[in-house]
Protein backbone atom coordinates (compact mmCIF):
# COMPACT_ATOMS: atom_id res chain seq x y z
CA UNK A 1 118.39 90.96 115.34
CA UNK A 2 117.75 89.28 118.54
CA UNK A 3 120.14 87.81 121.24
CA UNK A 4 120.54 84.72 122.16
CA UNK A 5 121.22 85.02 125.79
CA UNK A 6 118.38 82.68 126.49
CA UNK A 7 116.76 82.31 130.51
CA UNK A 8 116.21 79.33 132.54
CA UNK A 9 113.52 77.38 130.34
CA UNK A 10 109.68 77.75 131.84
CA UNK A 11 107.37 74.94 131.74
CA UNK A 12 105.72 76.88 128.48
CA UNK A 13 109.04 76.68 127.07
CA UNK A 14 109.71 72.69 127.72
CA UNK A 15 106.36 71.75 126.00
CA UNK A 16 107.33 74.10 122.50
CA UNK A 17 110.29 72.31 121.89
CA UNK A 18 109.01 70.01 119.77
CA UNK A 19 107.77 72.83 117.53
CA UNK A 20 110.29 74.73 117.87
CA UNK A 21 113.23 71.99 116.57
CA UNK A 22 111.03 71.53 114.02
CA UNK A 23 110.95 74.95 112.84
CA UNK A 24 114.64 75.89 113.66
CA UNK A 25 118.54 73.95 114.28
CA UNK A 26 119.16 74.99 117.95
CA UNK A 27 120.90 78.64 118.22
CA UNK A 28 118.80 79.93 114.80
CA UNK A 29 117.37 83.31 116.15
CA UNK A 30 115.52 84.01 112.75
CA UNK A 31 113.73 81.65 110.09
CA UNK A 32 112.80 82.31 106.84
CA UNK A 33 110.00 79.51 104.55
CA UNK A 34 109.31 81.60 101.31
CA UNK A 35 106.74 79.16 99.20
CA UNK A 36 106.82 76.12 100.87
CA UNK A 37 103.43 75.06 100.16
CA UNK A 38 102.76 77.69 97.14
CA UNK A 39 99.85 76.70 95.46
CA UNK A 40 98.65 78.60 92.28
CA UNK A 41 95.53 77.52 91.16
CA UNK A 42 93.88 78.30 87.42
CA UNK A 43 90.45 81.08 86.45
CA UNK A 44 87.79 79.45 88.47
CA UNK A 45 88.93 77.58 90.69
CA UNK A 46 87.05 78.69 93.21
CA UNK A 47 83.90 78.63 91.74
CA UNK A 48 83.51 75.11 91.58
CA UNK A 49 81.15 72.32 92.97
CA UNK A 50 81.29 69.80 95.28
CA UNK A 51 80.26 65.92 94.44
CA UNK A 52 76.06 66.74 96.16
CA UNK A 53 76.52 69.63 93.61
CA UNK A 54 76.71 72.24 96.09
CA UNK A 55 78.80 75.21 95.35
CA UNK A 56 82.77 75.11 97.16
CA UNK A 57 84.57 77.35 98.82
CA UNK A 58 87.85 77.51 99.70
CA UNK A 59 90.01 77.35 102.56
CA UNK A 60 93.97 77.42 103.69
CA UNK A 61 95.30 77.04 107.59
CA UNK A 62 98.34 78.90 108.62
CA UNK A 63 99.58 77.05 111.48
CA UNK A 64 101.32 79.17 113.87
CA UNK A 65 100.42 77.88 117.50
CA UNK A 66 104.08 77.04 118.92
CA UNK A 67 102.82 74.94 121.11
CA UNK A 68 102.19 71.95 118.82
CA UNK A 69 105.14 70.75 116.58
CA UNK A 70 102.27 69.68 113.97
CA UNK A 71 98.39 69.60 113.83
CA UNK A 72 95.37 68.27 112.67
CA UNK A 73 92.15 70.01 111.99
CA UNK A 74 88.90 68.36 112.60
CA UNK A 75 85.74 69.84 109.83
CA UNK A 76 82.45 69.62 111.65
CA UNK A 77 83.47 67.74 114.63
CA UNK A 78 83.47 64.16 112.51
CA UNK A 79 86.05 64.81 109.68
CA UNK A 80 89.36 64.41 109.43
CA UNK A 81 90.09 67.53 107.09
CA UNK A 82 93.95 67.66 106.84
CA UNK A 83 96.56 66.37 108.56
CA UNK A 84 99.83 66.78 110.07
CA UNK A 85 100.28 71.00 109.26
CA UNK A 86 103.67 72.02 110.54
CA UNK A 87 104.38 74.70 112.61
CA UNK A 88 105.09 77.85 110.91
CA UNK A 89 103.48 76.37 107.47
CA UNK A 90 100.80 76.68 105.27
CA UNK A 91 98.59 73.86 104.18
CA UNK A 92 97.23 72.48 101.49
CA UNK A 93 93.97 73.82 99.64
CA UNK A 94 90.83 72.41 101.52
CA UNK A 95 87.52 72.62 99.18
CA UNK A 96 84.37 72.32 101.30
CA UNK A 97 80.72 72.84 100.86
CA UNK A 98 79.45 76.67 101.01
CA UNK A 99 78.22 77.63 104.48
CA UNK A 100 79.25 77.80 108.30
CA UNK A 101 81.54 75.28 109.62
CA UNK A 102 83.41 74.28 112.58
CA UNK A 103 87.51 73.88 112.68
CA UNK A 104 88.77 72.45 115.53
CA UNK A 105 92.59 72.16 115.36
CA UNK A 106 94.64 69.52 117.29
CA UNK A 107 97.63 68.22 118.10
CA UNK A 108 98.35 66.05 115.64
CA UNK A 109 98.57 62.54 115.53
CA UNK A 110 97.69 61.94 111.55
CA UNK A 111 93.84 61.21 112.45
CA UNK A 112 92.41 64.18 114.09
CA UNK A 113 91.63 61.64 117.42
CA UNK A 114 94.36 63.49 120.26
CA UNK A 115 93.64 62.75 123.57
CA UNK A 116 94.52 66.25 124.14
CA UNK A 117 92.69 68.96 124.58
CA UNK A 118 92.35 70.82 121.40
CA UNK A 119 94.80 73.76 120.73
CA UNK A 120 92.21 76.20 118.70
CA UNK A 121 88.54 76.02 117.46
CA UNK A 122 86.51 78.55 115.18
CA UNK A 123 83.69 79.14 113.12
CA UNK A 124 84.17 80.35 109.93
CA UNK A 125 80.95 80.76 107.36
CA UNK A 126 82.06 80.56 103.56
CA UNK A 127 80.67 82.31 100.90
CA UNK A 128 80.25 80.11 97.58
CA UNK A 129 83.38 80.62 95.43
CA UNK A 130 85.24 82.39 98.41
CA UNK A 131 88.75 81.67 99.31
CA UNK A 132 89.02 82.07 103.52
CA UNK A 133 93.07 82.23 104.74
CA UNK A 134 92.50 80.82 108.36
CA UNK A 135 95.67 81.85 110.32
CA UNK A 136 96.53 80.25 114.00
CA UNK A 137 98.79 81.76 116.15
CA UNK A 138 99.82 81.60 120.13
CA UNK A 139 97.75 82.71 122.33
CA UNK A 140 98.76 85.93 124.22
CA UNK A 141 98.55 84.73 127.58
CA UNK A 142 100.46 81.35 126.95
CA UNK A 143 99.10 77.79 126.64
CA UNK A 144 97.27 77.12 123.13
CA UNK A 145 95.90 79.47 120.02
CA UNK A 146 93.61 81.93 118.57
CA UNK A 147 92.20 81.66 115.22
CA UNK A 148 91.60 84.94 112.84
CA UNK A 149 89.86 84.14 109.23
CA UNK A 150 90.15 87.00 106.43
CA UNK A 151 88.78 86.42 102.86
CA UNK A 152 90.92 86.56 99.94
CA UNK A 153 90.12 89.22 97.61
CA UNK A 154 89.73 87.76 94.09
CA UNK A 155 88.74 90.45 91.64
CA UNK A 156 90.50 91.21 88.74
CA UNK A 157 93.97 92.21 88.76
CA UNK A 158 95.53 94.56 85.63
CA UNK A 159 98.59 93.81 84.01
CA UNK A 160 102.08 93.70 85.58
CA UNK A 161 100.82 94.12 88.87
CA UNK A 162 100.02 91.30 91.73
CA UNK A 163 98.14 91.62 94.95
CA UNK A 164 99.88 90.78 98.32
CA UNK A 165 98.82 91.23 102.10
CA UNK A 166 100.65 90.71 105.10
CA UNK A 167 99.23 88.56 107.88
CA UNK A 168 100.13 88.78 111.76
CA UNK A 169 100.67 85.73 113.24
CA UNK A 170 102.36 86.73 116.28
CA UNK A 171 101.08 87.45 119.48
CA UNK A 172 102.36 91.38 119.39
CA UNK A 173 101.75 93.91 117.00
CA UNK A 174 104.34 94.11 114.01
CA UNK A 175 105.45 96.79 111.57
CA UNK A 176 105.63 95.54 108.12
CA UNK A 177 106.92 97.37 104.85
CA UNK A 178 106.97 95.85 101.38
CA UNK A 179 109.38 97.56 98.75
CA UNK A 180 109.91 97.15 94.98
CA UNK A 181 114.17 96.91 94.28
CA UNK A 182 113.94 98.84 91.25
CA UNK A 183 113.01 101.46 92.48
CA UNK A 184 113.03 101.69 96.02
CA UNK A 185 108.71 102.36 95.78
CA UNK A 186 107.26 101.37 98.67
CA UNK A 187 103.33 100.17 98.31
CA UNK A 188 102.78 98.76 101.64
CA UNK A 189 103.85 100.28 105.07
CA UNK A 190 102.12 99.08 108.34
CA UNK A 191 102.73 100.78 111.82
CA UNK A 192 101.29 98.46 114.89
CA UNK A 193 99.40 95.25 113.08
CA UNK A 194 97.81 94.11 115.88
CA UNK A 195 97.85 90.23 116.53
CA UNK A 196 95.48 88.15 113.84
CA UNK A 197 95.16 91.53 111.65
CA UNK A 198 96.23 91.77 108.05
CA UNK A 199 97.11 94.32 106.13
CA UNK A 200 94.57 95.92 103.59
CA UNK A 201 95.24 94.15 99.93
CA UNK A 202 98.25 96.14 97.73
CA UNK A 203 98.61 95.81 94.17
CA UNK A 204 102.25 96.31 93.70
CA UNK A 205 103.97 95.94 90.16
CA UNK A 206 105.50 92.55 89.37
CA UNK A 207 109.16 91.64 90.01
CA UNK A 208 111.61 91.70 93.21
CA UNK A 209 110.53 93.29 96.59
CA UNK A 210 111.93 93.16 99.84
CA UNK A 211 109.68 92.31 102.72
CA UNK A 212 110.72 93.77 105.96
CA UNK A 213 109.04 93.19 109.17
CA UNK A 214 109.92 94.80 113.17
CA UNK A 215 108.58 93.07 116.10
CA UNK A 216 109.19 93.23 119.99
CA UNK A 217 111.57 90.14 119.60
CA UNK A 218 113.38 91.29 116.47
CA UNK A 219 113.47 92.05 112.95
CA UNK A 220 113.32 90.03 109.67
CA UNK A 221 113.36 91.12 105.97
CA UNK A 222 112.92 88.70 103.22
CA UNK A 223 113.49 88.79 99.34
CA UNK A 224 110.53 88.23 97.27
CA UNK A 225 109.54 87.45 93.42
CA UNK A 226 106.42 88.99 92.60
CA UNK A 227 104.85 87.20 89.63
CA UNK A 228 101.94 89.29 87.68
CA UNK A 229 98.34 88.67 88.47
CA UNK A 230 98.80 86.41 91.78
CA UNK A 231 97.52 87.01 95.18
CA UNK A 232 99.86 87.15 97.43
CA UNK A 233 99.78 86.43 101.45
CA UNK A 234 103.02 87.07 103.68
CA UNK A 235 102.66 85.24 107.34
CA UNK A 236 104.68 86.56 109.77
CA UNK A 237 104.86 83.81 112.26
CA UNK A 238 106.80 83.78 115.96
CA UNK A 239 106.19 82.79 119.53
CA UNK A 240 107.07 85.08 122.64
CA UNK A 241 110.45 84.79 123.83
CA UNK A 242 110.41 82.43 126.93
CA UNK A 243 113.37 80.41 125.95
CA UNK A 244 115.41 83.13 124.72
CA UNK A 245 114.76 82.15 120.60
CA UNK A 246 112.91 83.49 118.66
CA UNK A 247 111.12 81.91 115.05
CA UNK A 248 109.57 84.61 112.46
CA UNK A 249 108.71 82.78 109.20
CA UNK A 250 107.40 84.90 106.22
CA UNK A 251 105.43 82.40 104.11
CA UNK A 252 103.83 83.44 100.36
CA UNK A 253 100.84 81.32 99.51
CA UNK A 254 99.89 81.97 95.79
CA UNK A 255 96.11 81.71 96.16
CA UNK A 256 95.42 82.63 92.12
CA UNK A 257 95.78 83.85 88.86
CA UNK A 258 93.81 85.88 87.93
């Protein structure tokens, strides 16, 4: 696991705690969300259209960036999109109009208006009935975030099986494993998932699985209930670790059934 012999807190340190209490209970070296926002949405879904009668896509934020205990994200530079994410959780489903937009994510003060300076901003373009998992995390070389978008892959899934990915939040490269209790099968083995990268989609067969991940702070394994024909994203989320603790939070976000 990972000590808790912690240094003399930096500066960097001082301006996380907010996130970090609200993550963690002092002296927790390991966190673990499973489905705190799960959101499992019906066939077609994602194919719908907005109120102008333009076609939707999709989109979830993974907020990450310790540096801000919660955030808002601005769509476009005018709206107000959603409000208040959480650090190390996943938000609610945002439909917006097909094509390229702008996300600027800030600290949050419930109206997207912070005086300061935002902590992330990306483009993302979104394909009509596409489903883009936007995932925030620290920024390597301290002080704010960095923003990685991966589509969701929706295609058809057989029976008894369910699709699942695992998402690097962190600002170091992880090694992941998911493995089915039954029978000790392992699907899904990643060596050196560098930061913002996800794993290639796995369909695994339905039922428990044991998630186990190995970064350069420490390790974390999570139990799992893999339900047949969902899509299935794991966030490993954690900060470097300046004041000695460290937060990993693996997250599932049911995107669909399909």
């Amino acid at each position: 696991m990972v000590a808790d012999a912690a240094p003399q807190p930096t500066e960097r340190s001082r301006r996380r705690s907010g996130a970090r209490r609200a993550a963690m209970t002092a002296g927790t070296a390991l966190a673990t969300a499973l489905g705190a926002t799960a959101l499992v949405l019906g066939p077609g879904a994602f194919s719908g259209a907005g109120a102008s009668g333009a076609p939707n896509a999709t989109v979830t934020l993974a907020q990450g960036i310790d540096d801000a205990a919660s955030v808002d994200v601005l769509l476009d530079g005018e709206i107000c999109a959603l409000r208040g994410v959480g650090y190390a959780s996943i938000s609610q489903r945002l439909a917006l109009p097909a094509g390229e937009h702008t996300l600027t994510i800030l600290p949050s003060n419930g109206a997207c208006s912070s005086d300061e300076a935002p902590l992330a901003s990306t483009t993302v373009v979104a394909p009509a009935g596409a489903d883009l998992a936007v995932a925030a995390r620290p920024a390597a070389d301290g002080g704010g975030g960095v923003v990685s978008v991966q589509e969701t892959d929706l295609s058809a899934l057989p029976a008894f099986t369910t699709r699942i990915r695992v998402v690097n939040q962190t600002p170091g490269a992880i090694s992941a494993s998911v493995t089915r209790v039954t029978n000790n099968n392992t699907p899904l083995v990643v060596d050196g998932l560098a930061p913002g990268g996800s794993t290639p989609a796995a369909a695994v067969t339905r039922g428990a699985h044991v998630v186990a991940v190995t970064t350069a702070w420490g390790t974390l394994s999570a139990d799992v209930d893999l339900q047949e024909r969902r899509v299935v994203d794991v966030y490993v989320t954690g900060g470097d670790a300046a004041d000695g603790r460290l937060v990993i939070d693996t997250q599932l976000a049911d995107n669909a059934v399909l």
